[in-house]
Protein backbone atom coordinates (compact mmCIF):
# COMPACT_ATOMS: atom_id res chain seq x y z
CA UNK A 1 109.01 32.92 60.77
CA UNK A 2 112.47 33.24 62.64
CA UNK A 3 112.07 31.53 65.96
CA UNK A 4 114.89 31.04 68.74
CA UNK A 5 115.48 28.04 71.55
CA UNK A 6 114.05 29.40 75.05
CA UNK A 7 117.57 28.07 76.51
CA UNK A 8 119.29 30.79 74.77
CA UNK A 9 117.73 32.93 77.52
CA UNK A 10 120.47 31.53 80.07
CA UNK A 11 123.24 32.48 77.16
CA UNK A 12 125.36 35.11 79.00
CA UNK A 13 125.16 38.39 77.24
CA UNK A 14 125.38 42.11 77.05
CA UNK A 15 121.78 42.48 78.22
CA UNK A 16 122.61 41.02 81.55
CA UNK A 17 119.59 39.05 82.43
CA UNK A 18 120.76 37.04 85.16
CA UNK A 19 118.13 34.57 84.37
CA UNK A 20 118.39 30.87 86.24
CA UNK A 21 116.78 28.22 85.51
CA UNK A 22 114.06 26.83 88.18
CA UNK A 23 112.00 23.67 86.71
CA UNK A 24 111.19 22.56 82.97
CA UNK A 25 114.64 21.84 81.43
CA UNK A 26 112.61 19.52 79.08
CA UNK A 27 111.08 22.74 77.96
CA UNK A 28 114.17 24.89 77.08
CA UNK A 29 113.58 23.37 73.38
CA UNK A 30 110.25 25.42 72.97
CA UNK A 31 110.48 28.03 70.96
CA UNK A 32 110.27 31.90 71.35
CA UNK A 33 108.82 33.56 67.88
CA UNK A 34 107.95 37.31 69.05
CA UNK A 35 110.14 39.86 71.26
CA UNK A 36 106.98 40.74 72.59
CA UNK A 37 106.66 40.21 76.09
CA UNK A 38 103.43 39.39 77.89
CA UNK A 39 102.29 39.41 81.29
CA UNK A 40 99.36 37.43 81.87
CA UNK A 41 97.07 39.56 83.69
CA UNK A 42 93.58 38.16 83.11
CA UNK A 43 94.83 35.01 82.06
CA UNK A 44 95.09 34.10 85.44
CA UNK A 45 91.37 34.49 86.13
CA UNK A 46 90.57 32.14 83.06
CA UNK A 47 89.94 34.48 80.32
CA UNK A 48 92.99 33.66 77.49
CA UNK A 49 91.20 34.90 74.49
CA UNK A 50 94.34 37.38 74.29
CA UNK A 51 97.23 35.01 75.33
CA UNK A 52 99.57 34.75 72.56
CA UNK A 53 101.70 31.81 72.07
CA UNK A 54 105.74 31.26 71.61
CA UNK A 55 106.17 34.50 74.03
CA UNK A 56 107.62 34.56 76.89
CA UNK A 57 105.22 35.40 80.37
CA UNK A 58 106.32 37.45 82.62
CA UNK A 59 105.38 36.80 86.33
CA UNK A 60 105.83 39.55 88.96
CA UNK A 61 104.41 40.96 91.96
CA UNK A 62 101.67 41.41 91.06
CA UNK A 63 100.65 38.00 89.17
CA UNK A 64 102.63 35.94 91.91
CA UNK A 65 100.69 38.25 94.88
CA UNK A 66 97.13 37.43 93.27
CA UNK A 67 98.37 33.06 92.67
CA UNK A 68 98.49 33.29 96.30
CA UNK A 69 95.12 34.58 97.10
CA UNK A 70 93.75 31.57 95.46
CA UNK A 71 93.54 28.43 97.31
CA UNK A 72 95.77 26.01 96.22
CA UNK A 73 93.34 23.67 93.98
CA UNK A 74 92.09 27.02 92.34
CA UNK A 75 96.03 27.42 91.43
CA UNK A 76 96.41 24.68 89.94
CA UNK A 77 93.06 24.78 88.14
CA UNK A 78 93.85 28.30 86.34
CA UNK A 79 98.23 27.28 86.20
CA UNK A 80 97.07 24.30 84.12
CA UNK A 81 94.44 25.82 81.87
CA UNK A 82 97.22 28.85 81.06
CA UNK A 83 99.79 26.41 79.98
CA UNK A 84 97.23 24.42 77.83
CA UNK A 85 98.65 26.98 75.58
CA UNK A 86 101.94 26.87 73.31
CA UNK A 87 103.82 29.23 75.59
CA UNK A 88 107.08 29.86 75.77
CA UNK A 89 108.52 30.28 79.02
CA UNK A 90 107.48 31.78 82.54
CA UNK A 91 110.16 34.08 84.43
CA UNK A 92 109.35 35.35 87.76
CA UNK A 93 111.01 38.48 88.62
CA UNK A 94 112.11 40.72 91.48
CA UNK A 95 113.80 37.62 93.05
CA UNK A 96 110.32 36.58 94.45
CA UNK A 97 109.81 33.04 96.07
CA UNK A 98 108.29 30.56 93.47
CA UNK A 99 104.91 29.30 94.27
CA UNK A 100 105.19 25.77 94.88
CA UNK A 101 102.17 25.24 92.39
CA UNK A 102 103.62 27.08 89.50
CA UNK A 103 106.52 25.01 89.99
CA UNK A 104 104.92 21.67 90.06
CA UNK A 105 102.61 22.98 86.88
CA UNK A 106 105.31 23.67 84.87
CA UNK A 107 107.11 20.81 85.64
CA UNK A 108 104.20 18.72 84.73
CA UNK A 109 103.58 20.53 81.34
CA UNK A 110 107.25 20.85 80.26
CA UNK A 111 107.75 24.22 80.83
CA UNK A 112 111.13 26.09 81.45
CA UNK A 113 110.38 28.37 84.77
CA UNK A 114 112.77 30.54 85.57
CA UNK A 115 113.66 33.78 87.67
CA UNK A 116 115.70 37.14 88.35
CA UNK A 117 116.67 39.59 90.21
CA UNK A 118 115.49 41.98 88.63
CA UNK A 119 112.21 44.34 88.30
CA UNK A 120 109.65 43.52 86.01
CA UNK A 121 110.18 47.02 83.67
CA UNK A 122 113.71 46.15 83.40
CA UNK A 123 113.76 42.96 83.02
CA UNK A 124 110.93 43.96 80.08
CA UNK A 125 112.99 46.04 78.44
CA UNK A 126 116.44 43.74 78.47
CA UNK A 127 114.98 41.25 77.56
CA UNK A 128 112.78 42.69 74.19
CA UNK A 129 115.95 43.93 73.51
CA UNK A 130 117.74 40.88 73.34
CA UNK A 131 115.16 39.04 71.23
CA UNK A 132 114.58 41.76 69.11
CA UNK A 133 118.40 41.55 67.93
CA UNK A 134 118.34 37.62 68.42
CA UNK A 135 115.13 37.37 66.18
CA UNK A 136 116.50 39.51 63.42
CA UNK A 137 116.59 38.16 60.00
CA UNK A 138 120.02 38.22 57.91
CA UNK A 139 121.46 37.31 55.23
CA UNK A 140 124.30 38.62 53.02
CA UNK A 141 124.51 40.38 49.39
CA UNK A 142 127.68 40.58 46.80
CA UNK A 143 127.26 44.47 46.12
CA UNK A 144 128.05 47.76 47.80
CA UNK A 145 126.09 50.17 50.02
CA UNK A 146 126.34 53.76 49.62
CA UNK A 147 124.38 56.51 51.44
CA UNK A 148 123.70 59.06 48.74
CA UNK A 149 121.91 62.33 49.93
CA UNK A 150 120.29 60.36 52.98
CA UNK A 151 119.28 57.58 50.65
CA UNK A 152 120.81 54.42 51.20
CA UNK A 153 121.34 52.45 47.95
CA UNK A 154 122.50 49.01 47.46
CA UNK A 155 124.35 48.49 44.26
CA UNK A 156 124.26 45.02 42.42
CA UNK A 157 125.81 43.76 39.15
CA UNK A 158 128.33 41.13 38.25
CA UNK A 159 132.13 40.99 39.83
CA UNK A 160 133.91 43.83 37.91
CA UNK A 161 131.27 46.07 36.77
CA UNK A 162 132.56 49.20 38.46
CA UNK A 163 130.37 48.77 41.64
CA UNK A 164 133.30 49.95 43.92
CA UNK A 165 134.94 52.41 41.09
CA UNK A 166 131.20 53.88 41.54
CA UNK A 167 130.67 53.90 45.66
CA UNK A 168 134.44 55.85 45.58
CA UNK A 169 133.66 58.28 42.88
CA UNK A 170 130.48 58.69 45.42
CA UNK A 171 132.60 59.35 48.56
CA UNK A 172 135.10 61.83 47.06
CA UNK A 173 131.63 64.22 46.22
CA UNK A 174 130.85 63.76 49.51
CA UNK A 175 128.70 61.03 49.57
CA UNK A 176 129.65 58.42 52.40
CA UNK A 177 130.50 54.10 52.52
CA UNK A 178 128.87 51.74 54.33
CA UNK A 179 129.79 48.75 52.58
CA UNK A 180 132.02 47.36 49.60
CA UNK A 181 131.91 43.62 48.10
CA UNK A 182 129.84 42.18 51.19
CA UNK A 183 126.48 43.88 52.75
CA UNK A 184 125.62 42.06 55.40
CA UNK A 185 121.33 43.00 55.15
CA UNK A 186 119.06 42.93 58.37
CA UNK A 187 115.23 43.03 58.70
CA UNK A 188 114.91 44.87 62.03
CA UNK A 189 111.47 45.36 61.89
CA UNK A 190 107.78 44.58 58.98
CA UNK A 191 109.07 46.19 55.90
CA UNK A 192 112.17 47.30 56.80
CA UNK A 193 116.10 46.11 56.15
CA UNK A 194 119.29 47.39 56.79
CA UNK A 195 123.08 46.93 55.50
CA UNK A 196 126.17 47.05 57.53
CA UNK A 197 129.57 45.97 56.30
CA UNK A 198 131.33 43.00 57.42
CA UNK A 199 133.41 43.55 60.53
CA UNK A 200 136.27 41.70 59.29
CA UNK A 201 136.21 44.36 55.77
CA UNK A 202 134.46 47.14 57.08
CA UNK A 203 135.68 50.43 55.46
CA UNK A 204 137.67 48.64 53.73
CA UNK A 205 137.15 48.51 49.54
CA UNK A 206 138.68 46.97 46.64
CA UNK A 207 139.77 48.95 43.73
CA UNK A 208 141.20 46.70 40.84
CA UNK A 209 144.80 47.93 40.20
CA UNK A 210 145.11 49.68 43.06
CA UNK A 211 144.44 46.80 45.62
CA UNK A 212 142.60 47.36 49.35
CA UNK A 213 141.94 50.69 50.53
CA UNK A 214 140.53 52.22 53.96
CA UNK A 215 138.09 54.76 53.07
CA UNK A 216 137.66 55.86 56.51
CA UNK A 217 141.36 56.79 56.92
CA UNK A 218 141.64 58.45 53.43
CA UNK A 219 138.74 60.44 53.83
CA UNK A 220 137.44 60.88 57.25
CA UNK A 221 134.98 59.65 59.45
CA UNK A 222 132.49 61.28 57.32
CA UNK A 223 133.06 59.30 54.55
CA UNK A 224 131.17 56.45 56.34
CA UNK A 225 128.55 55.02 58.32
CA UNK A 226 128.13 51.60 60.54
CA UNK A 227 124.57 50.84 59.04
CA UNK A 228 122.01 52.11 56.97
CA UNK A 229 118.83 51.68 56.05
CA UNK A 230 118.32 49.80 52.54
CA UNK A 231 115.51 52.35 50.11
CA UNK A 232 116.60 51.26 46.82
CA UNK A 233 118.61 49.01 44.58
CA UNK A 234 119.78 49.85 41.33
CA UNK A 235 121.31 47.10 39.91
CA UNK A 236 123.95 47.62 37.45
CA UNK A 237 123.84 45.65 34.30
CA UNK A 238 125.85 45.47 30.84
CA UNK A 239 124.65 47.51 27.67
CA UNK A 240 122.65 45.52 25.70
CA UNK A 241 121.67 47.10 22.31
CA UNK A 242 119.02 44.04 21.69
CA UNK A 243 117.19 44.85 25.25
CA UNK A 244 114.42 47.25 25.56
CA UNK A 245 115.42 49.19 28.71
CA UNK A 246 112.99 51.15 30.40
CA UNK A 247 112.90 54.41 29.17
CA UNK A 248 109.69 56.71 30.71
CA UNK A 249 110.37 55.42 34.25
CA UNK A 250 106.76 54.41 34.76
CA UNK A 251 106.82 50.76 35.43
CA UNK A 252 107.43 50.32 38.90
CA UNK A 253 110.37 47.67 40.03
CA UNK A 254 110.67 45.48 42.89
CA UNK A 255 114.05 43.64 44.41
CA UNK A 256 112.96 40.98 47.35
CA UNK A 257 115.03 40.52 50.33
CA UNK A 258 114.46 38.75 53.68
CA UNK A 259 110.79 39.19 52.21
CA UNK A 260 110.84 42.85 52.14
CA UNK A 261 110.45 44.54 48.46
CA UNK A 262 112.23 47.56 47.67
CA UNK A 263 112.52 50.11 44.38
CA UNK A 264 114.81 48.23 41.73
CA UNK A 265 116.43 50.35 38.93
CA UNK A 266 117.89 48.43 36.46
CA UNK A 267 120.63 50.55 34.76
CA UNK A 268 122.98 49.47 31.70
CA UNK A 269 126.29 50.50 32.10
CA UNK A 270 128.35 51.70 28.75
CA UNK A 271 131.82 53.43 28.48
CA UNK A 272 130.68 57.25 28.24
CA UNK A 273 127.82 57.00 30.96
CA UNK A 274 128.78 58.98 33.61
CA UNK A 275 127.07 56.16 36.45
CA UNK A 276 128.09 58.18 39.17
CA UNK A 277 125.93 60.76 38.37
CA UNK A 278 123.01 58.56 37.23
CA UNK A 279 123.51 57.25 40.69
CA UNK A 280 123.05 60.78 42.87
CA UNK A 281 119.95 61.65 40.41
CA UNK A 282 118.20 58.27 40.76
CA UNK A 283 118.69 59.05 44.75
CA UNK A 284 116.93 63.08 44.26
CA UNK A 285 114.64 61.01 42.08
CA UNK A 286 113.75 58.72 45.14
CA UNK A 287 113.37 61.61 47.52
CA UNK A 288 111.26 63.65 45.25
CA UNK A 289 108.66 60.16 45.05
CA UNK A 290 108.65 59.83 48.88
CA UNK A 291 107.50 63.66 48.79
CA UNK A 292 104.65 62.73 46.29
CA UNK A 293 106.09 63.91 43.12
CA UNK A 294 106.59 61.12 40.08
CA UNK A 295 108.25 62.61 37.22
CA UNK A 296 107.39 59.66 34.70
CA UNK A 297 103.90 59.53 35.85
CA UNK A 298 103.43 63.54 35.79
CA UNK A 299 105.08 63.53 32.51
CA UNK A 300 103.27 60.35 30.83
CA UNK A 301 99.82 61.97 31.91
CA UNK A 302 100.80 65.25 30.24
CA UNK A 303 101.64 63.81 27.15
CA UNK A 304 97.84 61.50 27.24
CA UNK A 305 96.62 64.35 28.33
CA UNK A 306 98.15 66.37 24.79
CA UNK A 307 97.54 63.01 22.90
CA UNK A 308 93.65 63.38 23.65
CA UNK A 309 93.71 67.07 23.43
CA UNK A 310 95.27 67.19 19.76
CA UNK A 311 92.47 64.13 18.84
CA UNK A 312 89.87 66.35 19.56
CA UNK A 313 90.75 69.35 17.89
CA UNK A 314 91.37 67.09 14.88
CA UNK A 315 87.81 65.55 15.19
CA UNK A 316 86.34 69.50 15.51
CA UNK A 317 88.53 70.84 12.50
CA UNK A 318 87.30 68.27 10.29
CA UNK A 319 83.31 68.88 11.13
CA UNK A 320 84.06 72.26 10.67
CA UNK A 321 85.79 71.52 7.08
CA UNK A 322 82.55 69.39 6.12
């Protein structure tokens, strides 16, 4: 499970959360696992059946309001029974005066207690944001990144298969880049990743022969895209005439990354095969699955379907014979 340090709250960023730190340095080493943000509500009156750990509580007016309605025993009584839990961090918002009891109970349990300025939706929403992008998975792939007919298809295979010879022959039909030679893959969210090229190469591509070339200024902004969406990975492999290669298109392969499994093709390349063209079909062929329609599957039942058809009209023809 990705994780982050609760001190990277205080980091200075684009999501401007003028966060500063109150009490609990000794607990700016706890970790944050989810970008979900709770506020905690009933917690506060001693039911935490719901109170998920590693987030980050949110106090505002209207958890701060109700501390101080309690007398100050009762405070500490439900303070201490909350952080019995593996939370996070507390934040009070709106600028509102710490309670002197949630300060001394977090600095008794170790935990970081900090506040802002700002409201309690905002600071919600900066904040989710920030952890959403800070708890993102990555991790990077030798290939290149095409989007072909809305389809976004990683291509693998060895250094000098024609990977990038491919992804241009794509772009000049109309197709558009998002990567060459490094795909920098995120998983934003359960079940989903995404490629982006590197900054430092972005748009860029390598064509053997012809050296480094900027796709975006030969072609257009069209002939690109920042990120997109990873649905399948056809990985390119040389022509083996000892393999068995898959030749219906029923078996159904899988290509794990960041632990998310998407479609894997496995196509041989061969001089004569015209790859970029393999490449657009295998993307209609990926469209026309999402809309329900398998062409192997359709076309293997048919043929069973004939198979037990013909077997039976064999078995009748040869009673009637007798």
């Amino acid at each position: 499970m990705t994780s982050i340090k609760v001190e990277r709250l205080l980091e200075k960023n684009e999501y401007g959360l003028e966060l500063q730190l109150v009490t609990g340095a000794a607990g700016l080493s706890r970790l944050i696992s989810s970008s979900r943000i709770q506020k905690p509500g009933l917690a506060l009156t001693g039911f935490t059946e719901h109170l998920h750990e590693q987030r980050v509580q949110v106090f505002g007016n209207t958890e701060v309001s109700y501390l101080r309605t309690l007398p100050e025993a009762r405070q500490r009584e439900v303070l201490m029974h909350l952080f019995q839990a593996d939370l996070a961090c507390v934040v009070v918002t709106k600028d509102l005066a710490v309670p002197p009891v949630l300060e001394a109970c977090c600095t008794a349990c170790n935990l970081a207690l900090m506040k802002t300025p700002q409201l309690s939706s905002t600071f919600i929403v900066q904040v989710q944001a920030f952890l959403e992008e800070a708890l993102t998975a990555y991790t990077s792939k030798h290939g290149v990144l095409v989007d072909v007919f809305g389809v976004g298809i990683l291509l693998l295979g060895k250094s000098g298969i024609g990977k990038s010879e491919i992804a241009l022959d794509l772009v000049m039909r109309g197709h558009r880049l998002v990567a060459d030679d490094v795909v920098d893959v995120a998983r934003r969210k359960t079940g989903v990743v995404y490629g982006a090229g590197n900054p430092i190469i972005q748009h860029h591509m390598e064509i053997r022969g012809l050296g480094i070339i900027n796709i975006k200024d030969l072609f257009g902004v069209a002939s690109v895209r920042e990120r997109k969406k990873i649905e399948l990975v056809v990985e390119l492999v040389d022509w083996d005439p000892h393999h068995e290669y898959d030749r219906l298109g029923v078996e159904e392969r899988k290509f794990t990354v960041l632990d998310v499994e998407v479609p894997l093709l496995v196509v041989p390349v061969r001089p004569g095969r015209n790859m970029t063209t393999i490449v657009e079909v295998a993307a209609r062929n990926h469209l026309l699955k999402l809309q329900g329609h398998h062409s192997a599957r359709e076309f293997a039942e048919r043929l069973n379907q004939a198979i037990q058809e013909g077997a039976s009209r064999r078995l009748v023809g040869g009673e009637d014979i007798e």
